[in-house]
N, C-alpha and C. Protein backbone atom coordinates (compact mmCIF):
# COMPACT_ATOMS: atom_id res chain seq x y z
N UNK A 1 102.30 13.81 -62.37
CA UNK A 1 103.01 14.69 -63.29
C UNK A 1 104.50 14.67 -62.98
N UNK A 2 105.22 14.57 -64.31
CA UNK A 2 106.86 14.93 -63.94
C UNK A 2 106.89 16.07 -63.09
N UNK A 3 108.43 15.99 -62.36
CA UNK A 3 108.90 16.95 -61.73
C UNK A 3 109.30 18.00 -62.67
N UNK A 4 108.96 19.17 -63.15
CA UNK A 4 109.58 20.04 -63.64
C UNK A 4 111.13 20.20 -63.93
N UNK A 5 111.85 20.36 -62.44
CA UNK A 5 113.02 20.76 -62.35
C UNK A 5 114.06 19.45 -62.27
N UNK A 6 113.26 17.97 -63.17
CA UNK A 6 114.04 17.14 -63.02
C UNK A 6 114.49 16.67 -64.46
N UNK A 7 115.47 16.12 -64.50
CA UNK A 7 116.29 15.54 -65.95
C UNK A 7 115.33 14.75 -67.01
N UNK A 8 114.99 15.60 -68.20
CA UNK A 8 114.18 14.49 -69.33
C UNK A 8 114.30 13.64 -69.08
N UNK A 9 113.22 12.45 -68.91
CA UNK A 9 113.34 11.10 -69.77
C UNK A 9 113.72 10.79 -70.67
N UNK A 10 114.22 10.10 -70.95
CA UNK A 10 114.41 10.05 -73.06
C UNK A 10 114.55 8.80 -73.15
N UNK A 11 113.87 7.97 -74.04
CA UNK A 11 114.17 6.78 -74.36
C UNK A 11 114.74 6.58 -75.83
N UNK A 12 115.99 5.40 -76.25
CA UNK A 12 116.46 5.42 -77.50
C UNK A 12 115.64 4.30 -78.05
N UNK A 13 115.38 4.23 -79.03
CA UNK A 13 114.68 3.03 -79.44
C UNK A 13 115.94 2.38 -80.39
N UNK A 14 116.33 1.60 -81.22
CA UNK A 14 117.14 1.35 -82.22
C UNK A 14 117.14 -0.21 -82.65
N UNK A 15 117.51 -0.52 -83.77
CA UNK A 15 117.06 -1.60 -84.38
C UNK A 15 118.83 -2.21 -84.95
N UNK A 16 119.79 -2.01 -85.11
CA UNK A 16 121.21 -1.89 -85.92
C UNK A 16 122.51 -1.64 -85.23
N UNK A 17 123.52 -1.36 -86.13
CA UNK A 17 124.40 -0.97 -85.31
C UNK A 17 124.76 -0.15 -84.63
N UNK A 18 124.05 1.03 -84.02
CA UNK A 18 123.86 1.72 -82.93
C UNK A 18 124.46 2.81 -82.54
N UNK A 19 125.43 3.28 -83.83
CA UNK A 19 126.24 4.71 -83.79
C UNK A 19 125.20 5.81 -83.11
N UNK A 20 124.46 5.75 -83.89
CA UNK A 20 123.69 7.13 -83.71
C UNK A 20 122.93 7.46 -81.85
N UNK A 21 122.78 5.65 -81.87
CA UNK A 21 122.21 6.18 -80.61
C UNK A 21 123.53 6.16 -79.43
N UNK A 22 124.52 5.73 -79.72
CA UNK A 22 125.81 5.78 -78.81
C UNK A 22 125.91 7.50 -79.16
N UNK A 23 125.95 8.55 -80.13
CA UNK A 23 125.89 9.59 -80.60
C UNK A 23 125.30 10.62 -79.55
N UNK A 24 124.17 9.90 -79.64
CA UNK A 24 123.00 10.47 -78.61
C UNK A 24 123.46 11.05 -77.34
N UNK A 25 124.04 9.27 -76.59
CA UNK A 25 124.22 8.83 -75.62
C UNK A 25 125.50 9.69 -74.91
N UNK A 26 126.31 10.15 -75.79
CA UNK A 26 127.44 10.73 -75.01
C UNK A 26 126.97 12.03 -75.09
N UNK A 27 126.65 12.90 -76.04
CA UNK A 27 126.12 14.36 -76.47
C UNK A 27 125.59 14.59 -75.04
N UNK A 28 124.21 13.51 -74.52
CA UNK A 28 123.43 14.38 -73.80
C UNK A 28 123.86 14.17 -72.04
N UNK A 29 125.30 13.22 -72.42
CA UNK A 29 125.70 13.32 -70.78
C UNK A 29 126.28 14.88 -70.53
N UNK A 30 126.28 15.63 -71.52
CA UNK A 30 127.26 16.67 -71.27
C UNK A 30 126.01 17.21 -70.65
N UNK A 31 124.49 17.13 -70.13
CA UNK A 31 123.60 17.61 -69.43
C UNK A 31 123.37 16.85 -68.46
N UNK A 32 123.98 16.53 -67.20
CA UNK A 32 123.21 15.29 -66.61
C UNK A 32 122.00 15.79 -66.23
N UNK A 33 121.88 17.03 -65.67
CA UNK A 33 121.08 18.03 -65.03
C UNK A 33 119.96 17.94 -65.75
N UNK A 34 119.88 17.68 -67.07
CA UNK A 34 118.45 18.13 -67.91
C UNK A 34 118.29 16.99 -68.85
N UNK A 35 119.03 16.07 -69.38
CA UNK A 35 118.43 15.26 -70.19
C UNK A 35 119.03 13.68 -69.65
N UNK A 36 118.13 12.67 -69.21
CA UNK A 36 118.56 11.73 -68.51
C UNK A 36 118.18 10.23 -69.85
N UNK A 37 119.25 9.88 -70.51
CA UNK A 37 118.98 8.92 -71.25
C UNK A 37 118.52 7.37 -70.58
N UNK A 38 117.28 6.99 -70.31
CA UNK A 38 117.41 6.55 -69.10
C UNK A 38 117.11 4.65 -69.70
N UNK A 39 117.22 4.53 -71.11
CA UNK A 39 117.02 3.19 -71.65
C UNK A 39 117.42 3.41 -73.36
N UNK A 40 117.72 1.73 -73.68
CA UNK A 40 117.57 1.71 -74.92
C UNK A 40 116.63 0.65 -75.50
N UNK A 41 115.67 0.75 -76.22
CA UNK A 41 114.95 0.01 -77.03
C UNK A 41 115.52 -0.70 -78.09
N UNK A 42 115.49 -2.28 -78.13
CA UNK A 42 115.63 -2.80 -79.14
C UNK A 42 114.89 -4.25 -80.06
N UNK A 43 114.86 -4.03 -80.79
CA UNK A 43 113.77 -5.20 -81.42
C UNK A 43 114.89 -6.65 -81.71
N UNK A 44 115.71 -6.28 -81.98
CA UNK A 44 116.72 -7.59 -82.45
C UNK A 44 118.15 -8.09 -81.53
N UNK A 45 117.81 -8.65 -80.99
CA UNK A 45 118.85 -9.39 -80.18
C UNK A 45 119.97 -9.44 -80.45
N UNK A 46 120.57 -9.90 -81.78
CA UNK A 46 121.89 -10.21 -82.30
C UNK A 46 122.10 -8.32 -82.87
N UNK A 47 121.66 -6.94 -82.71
CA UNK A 47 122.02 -5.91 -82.94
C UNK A 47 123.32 -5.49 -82.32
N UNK A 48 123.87 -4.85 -82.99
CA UNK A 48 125.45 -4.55 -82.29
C UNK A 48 125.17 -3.31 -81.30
N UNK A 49 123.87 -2.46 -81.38
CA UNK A 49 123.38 -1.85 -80.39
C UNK A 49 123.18 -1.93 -78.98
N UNK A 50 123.20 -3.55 -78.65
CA UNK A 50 122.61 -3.96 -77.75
C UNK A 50 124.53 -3.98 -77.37
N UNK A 51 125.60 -4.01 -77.74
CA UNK A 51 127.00 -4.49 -77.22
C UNK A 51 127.10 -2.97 -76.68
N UNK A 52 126.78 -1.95 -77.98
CA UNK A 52 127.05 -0.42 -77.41
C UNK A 52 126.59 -0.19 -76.02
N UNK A 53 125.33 -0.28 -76.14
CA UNK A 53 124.57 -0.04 -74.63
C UNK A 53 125.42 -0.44 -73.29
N UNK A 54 126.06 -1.74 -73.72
CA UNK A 54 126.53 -2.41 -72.26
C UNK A 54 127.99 -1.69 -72.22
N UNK A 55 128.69 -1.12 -72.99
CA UNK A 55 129.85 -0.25 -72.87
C UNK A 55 129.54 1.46 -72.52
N UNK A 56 128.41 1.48 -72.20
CA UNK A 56 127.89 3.00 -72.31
C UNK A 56 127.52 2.80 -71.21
N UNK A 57 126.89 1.65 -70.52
CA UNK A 57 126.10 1.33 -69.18
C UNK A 57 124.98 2.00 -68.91
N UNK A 58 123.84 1.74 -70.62
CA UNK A 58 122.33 2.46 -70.30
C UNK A 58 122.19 1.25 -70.37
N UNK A 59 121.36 0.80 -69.58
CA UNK A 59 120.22 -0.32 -69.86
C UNK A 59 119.03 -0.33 -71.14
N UNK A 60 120.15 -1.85 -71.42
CA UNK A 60 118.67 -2.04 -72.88
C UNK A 60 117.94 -3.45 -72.73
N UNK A 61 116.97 -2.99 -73.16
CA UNK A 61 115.62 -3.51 -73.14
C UNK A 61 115.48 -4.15 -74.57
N UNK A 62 115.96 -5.25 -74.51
CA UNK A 62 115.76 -6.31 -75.97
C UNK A 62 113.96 -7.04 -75.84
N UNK A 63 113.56 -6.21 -76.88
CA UNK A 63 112.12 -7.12 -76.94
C UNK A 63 111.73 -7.29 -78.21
N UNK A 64 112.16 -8.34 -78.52
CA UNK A 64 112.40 -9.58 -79.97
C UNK A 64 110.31 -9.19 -80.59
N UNK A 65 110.60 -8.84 -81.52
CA UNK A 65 108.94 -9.12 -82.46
C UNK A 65 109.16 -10.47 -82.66
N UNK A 66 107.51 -10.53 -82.65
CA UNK A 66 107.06 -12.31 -82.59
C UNK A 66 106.00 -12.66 -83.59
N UNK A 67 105.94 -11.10 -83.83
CA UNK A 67 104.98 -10.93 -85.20
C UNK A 67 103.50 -10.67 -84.62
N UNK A 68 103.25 -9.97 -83.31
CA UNK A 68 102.16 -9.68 -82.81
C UNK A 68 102.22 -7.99 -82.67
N UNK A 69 101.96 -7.13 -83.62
CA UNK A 69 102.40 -5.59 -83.42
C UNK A 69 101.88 -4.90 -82.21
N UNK A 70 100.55 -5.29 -82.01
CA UNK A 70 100.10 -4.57 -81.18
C UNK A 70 100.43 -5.06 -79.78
N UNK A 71 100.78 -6.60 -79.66
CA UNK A 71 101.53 -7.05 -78.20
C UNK A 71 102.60 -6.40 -78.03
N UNK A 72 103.64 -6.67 -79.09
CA UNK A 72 105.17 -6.00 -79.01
C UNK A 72 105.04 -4.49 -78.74
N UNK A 73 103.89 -3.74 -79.24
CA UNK A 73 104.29 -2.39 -78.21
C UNK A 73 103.45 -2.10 -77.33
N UNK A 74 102.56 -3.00 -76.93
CA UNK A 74 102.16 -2.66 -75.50
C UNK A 74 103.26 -3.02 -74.72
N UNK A 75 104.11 -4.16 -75.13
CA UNK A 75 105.30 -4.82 -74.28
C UNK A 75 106.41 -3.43 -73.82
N UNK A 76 106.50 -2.80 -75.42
CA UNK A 76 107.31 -1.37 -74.66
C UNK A 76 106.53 -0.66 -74.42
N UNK A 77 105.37 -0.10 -74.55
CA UNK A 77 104.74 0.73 -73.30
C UNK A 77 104.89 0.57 -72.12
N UNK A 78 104.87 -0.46 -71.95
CA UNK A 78 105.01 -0.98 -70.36
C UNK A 78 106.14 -0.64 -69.62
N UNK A 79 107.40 -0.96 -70.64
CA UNK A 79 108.78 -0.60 -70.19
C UNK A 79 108.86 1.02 -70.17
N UNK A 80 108.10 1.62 -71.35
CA UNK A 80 108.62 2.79 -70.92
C UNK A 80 108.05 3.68 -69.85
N UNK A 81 106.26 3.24 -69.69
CA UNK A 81 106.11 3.33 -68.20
C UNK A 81 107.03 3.46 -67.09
N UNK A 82 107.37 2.37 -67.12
CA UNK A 82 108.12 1.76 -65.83
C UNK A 82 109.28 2.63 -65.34
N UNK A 83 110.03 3.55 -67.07
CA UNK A 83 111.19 4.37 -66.92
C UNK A 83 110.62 5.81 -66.95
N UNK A 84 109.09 5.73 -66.67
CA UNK A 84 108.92 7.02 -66.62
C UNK A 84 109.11 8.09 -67.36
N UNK A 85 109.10 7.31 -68.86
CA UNK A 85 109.90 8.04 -69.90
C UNK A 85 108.89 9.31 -70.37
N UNK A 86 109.73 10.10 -70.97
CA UNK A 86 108.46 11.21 -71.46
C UNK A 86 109.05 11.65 -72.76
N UNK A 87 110.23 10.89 -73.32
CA UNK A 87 110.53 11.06 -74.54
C UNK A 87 111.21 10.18 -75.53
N UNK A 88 110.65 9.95 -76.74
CA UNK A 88 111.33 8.99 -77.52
C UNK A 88 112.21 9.29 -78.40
N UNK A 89 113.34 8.79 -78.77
CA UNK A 89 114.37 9.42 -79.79
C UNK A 89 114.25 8.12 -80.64
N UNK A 90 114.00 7.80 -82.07
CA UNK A 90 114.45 6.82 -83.06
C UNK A 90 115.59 6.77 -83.55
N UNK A 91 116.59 5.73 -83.81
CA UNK A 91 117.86 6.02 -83.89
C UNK A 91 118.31 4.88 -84.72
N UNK A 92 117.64 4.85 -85.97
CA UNK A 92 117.60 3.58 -86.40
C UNK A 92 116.44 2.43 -86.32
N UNK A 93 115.44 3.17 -85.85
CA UNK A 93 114.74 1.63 -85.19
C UNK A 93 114.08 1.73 -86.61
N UNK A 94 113.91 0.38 -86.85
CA UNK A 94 113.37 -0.04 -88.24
C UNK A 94 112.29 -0.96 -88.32
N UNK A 95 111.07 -0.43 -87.55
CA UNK A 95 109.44 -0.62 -87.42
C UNK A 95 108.81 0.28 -87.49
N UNK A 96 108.01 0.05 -88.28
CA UNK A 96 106.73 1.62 -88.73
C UNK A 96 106.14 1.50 -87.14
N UNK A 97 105.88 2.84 -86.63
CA UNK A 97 105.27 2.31 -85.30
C UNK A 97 103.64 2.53 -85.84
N UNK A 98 102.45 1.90 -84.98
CA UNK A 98 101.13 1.83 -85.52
C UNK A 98 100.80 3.25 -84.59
N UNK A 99 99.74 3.79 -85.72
CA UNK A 99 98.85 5.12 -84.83
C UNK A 99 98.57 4.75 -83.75
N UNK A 100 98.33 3.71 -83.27
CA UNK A 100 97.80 3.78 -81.97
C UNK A 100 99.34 4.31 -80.93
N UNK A 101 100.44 3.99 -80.92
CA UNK A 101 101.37 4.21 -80.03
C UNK A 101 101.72 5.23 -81.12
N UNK A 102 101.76 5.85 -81.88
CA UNK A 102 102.04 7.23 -82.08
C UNK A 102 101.31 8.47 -81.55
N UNK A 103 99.92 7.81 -81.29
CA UNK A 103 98.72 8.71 -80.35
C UNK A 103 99.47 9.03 -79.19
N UNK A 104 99.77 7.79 -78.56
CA UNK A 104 99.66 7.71 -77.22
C UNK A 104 101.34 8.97 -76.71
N UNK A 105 101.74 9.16 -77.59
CA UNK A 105 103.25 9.78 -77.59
C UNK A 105 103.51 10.69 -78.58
N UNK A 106 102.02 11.13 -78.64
CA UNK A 106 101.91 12.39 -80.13
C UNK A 106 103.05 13.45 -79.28
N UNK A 107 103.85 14.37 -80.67
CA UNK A 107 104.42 15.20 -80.27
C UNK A 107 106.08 14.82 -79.18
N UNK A 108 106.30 13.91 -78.78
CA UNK A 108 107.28 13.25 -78.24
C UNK A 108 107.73 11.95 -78.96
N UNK A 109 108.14 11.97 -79.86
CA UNK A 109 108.40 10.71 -80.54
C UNK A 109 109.14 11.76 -81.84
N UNK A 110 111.00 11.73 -81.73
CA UNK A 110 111.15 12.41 -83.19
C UNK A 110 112.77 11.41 -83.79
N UNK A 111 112.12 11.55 -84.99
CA UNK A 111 113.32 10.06 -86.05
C UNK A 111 114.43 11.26 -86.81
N UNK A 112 115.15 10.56 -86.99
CA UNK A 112 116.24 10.98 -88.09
C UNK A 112 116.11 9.88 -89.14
N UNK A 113 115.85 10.90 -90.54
CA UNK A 113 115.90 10.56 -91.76
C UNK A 113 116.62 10.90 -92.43
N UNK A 114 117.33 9.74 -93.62
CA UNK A 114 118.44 10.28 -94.69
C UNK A 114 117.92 10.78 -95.52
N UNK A 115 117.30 11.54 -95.80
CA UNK A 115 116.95 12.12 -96.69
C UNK A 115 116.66 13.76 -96.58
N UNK A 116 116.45 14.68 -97.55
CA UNK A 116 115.30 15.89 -97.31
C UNK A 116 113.97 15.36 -97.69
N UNK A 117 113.40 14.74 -96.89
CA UNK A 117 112.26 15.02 -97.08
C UNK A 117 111.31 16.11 -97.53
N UNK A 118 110.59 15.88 -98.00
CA UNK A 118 109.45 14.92 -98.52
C UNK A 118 110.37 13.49 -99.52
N UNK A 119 111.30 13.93 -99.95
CA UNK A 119 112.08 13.20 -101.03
C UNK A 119 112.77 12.16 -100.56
N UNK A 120 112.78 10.84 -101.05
CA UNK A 120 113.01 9.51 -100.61
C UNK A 120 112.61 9.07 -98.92
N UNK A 121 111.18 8.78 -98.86
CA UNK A 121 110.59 8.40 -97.69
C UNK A 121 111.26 7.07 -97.71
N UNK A 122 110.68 6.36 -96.21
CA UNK A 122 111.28 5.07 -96.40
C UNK A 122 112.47 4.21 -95.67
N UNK A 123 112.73 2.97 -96.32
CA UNK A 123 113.77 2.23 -95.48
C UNK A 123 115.31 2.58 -95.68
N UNK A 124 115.33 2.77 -97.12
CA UNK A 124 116.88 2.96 -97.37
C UNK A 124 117.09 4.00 -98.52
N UNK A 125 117.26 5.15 -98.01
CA UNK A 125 116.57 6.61 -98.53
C UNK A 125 118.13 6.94 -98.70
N UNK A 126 119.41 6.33 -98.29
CA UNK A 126 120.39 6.75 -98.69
C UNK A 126 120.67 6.25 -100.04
N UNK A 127 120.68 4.90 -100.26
CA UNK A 127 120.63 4.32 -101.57
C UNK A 127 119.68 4.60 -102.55
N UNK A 128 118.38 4.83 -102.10
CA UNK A 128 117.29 5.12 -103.15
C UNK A 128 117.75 7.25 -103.61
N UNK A 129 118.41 7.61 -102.87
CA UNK A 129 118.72 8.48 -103.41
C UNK A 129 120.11 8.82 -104.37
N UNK A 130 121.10 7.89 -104.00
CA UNK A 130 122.21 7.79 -105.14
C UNK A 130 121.87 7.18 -105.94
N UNK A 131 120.78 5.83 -106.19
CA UNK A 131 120.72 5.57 -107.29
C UNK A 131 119.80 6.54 -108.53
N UNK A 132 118.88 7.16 -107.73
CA UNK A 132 118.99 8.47 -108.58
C UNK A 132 119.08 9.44 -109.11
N UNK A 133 121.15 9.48 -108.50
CA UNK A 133 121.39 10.24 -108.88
C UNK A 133 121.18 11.82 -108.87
N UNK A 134 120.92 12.07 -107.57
CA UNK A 134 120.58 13.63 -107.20
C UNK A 134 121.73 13.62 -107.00
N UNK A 135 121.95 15.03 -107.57
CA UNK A 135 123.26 16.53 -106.89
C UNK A 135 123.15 16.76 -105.57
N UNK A 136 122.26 16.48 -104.84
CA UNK A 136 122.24 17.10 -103.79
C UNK A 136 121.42 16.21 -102.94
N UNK A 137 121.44 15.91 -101.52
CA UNK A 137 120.64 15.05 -100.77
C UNK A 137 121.03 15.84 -99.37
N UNK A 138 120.42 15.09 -98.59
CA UNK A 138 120.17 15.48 -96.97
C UNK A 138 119.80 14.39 -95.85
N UNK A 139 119.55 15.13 -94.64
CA UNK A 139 119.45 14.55 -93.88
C UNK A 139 118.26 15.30 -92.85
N UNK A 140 117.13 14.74 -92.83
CA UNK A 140 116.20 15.64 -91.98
C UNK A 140 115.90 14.75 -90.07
N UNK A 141 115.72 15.64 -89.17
CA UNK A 141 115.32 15.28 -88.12
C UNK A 141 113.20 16.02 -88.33
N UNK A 142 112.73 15.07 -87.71
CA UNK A 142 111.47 15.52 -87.60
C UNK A 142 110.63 14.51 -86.15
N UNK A 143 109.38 14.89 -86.06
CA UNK A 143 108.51 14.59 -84.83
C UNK A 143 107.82 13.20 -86.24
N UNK A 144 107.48 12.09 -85.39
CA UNK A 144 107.22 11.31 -86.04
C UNK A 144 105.02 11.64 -85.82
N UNK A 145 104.78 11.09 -87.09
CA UNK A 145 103.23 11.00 -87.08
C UNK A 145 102.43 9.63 -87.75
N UNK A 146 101.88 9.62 -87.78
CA UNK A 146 101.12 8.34 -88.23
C UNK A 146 101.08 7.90 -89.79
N UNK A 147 101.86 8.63 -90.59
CA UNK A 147 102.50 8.62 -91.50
C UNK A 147 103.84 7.85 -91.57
N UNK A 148 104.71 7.79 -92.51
CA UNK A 148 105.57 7.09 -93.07
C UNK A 148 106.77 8.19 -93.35
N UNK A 149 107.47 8.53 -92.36
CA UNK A 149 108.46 10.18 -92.60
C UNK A 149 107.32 11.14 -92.63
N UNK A 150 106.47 11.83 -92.19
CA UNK A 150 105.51 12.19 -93.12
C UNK A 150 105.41 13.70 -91.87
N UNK A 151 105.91 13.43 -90.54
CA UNK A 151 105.87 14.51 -89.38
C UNK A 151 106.40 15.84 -89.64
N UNK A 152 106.11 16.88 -88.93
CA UNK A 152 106.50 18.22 -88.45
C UNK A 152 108.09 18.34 -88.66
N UNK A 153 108.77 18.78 -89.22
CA UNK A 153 110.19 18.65 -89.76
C UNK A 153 110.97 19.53 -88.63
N UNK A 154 111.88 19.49 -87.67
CA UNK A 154 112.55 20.09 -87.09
C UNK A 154 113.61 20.80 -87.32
N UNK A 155 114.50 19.97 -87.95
CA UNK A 155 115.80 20.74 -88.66
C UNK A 155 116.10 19.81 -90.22
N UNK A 156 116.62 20.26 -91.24
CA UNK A 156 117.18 19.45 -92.47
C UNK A 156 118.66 20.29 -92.86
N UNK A 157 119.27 19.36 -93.20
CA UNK A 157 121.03 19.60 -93.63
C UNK A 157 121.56 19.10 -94.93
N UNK A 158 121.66 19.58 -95.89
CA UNK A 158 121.72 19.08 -96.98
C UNK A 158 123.29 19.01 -97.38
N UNK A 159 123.64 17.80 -98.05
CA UNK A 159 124.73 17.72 -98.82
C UNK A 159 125.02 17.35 -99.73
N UNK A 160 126.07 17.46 -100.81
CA UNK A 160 125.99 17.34 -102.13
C UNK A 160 126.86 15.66 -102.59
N UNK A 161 126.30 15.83 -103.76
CA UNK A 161 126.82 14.23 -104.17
C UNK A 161 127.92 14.52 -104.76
N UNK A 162 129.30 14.12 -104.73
CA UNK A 162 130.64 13.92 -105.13
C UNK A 162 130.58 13.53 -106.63
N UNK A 163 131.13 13.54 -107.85
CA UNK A 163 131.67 12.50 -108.56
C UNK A 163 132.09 11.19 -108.03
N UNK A 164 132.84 11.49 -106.95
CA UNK A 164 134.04 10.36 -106.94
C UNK A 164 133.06 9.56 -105.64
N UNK A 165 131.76 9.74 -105.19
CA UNK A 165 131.05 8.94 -104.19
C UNK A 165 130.35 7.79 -104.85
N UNK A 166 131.18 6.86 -103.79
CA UNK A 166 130.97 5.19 -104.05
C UNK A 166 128.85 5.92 -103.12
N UNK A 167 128.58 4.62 -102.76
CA UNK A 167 127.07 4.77 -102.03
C UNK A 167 127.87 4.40 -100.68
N UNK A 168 128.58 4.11 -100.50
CA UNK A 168 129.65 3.82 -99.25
C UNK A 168 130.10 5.49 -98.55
N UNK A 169 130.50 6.21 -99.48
CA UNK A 169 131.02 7.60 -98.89
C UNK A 169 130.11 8.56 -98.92
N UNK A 170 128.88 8.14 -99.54
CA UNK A 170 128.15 8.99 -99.73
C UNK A 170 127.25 8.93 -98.04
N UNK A 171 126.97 7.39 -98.03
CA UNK A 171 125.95 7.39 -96.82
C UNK A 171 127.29 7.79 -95.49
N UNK A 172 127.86 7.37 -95.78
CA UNK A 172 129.15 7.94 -94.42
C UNK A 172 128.97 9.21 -94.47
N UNK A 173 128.96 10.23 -95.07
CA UNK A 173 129.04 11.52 -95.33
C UNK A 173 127.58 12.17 -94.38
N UNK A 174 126.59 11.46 -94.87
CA UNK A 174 125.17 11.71 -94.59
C UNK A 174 124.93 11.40 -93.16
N UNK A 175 126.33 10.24 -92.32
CA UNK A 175 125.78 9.91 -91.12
C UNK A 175 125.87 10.60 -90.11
N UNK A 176 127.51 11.27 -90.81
CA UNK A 176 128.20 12.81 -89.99
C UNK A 176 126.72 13.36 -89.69
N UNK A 177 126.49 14.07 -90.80
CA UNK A 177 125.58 15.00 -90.44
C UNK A 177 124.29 14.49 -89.53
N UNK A 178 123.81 13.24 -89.65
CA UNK A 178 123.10 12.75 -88.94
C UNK A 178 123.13 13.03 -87.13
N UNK A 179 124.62 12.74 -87.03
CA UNK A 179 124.95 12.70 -85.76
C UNK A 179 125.03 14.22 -85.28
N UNK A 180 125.44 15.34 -86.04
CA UNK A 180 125.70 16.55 -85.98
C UNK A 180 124.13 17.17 -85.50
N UNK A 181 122.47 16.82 -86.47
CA UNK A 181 121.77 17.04 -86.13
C UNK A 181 121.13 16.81 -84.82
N UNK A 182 121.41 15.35 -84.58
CA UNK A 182 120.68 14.69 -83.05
C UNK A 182 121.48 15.68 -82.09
N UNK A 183 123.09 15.79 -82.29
CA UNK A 183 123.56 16.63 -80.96
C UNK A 183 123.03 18.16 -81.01
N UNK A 184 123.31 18.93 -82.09
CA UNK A 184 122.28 20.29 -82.20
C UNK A 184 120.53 19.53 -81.39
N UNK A 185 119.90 19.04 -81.34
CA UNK A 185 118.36 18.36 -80.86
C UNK A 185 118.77 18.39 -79.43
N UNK A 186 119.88 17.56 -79.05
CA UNK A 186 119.91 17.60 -77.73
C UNK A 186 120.50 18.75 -77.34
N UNK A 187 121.17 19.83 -77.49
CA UNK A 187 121.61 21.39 -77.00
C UNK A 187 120.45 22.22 -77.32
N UNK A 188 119.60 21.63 -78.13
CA UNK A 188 118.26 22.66 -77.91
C UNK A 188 117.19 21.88 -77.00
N UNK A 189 117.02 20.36 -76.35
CA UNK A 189 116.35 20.14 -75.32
C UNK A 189 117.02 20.92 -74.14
N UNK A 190 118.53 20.89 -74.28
CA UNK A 190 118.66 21.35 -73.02
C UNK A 190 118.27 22.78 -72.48
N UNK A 191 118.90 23.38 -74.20
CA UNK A 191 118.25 24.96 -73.66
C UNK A 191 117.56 25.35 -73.39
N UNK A 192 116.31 24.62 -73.74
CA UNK A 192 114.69 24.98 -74.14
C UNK A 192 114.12 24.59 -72.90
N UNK A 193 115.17 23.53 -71.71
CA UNK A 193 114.42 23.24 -70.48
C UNK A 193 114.81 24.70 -69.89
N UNK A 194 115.45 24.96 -70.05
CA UNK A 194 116.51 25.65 -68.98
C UNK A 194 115.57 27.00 -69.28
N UNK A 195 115.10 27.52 -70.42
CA UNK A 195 114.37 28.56 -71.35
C UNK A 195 113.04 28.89 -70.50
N UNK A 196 112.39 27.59 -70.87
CA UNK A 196 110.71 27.46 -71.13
C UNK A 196 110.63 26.17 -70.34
N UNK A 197 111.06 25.78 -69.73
CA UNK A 197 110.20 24.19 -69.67
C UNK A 197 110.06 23.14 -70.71
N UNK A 198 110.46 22.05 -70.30
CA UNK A 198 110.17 20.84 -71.31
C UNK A 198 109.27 20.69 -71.97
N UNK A 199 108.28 21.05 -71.58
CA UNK A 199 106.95 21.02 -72.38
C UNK A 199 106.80 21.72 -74.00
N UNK A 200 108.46 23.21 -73.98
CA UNK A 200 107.46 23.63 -75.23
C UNK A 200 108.58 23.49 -75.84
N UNK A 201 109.60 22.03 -76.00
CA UNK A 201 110.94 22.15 -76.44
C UNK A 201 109.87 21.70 -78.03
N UNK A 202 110.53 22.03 -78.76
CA UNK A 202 110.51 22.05 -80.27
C UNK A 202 109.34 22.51 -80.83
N UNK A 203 108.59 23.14 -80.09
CA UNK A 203 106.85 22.95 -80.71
C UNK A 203 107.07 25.46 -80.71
C-alpha cells in the first residue's frame, strides 16, 4: 500500500503538442509535498510533448502503437507499475483506452474534454461544435469510464461563441479554460490530501 503521508503519483499520458500537460506540470510543482508528477506517457514519437517533457525534466516514456492494443497497454501498465503510479491525468492522449485498463484504474483515470458534455463526444469536439454553430460551448473535466466521454463529470466551464470567432479563437479561448480547469483539479488534489486523504479526492 502507498504511503499515506507521501506525494501523489500522477501520471500524464498525452498524444500532441503538450500545453496542457506542461499546464499540469508547473500548477502541481507549486505542491511538491502532495502531488508528485512522476512521468509522461506518450504514444507518438515525433509529438512536441515529448520536447516539453525534456525542458520540464519529467521523464517520458515514448511507447509508439504497433497496432497491438492490448500489448501497447500492458506495455504502460508495466511502466506505470514501475512509477508506482496511482493516478492518471489525460492531456490530450488520443486513444480510446479498452475496459480492460479502464477496470484496472477505475475511478483514477480523469480526461479533459472540449466540450459540455454530453454534447459533442469525441475527437474534435471543438470544431464539431463551431461548425454547428452553438452560442455557447464548454469545456468539461471528468473520471474516464469505459465509454467514449461518457464518465462521472467533475467540473464544466462554459463559454460563449463570438461573432467575430474564426474556429482558431474559438478553440484558443476553450484551451484557457482547459488549463484553468486541470489547475482548479490539481488545488483540489492537493486540498483533499491535506483534508481527507487521497483516497476520497473527487469521489
Amino acid at each position: 500500500m502507498p504511503d499515506a503521508s507521501a506525494a501523489l503519483r500522477v501520471v500524464i499520458m498525452a498524444s500532441g503538442n503538450g500545453s496542457n500537460a506542461e499546464n499540469i506540470v508547473r500548477h502541481a510543482r507549486l505542491y511538491p509535498d502532495k502531488i508528485d508528477i512522476c512521468a509522461i506517457v506518450c504514444d507518438k514519437p515525433q509529438a512536441f510533448v515529448v520536447q516539453r517533457a525534456a525542458s520540464l525534466g519529467v521523464p517520458c516514456l515514448v511507447l509508439p502503437f504497433t497496432g497491438d492494443k492490448t500489448a501497447h497497454e500492458n506495455a504502460i501498465n508495466d511502466r506505470l507499475r514501475a512509477y508506482d503510479a496511482q493516478m492518471i491525468l489525460l492531456a490530450g492522449y488520443m486513444r480510446i483506452l479498452s475496459p480492460a485498463f479502464v477496470a484496472r484504474w477505475k475511478g483514477r483515470i480523469v480526461n479533459i474534454h472540449p466540450s459540455l458534455l454530453p454534447a459533442f463526444p469525441g475527437r474534435d469536439a471543438y470544431r464539431d461544435a463551431f461548425e454547428a454553430g452553438v452560442a455557447l460551448s464548454g469545456v468539461t473535466l471528468h473520471y474516464v469510464d469505459e465509454g467514449v466521454d461518457t464518465g462521472p463529470v467533475i467540473a464544466q466551464c462554459a463559454f460563449p461563441r463570438l461573432a467575430c470567432d474564426t474556429l482558431e479563437t474559438f478553440r484558443a479561448r476553450g484551451m484557457e479554460i482547459e488549463y484553468t480547469i486541470y489547475r482548479d483539479f490539481i488545488d483540489t488534489l492537493a486540498g483533499k490530501e491535506k483534508e481527507h486523504g487521497r483516497r476520497s479526492v473527487g469521489h
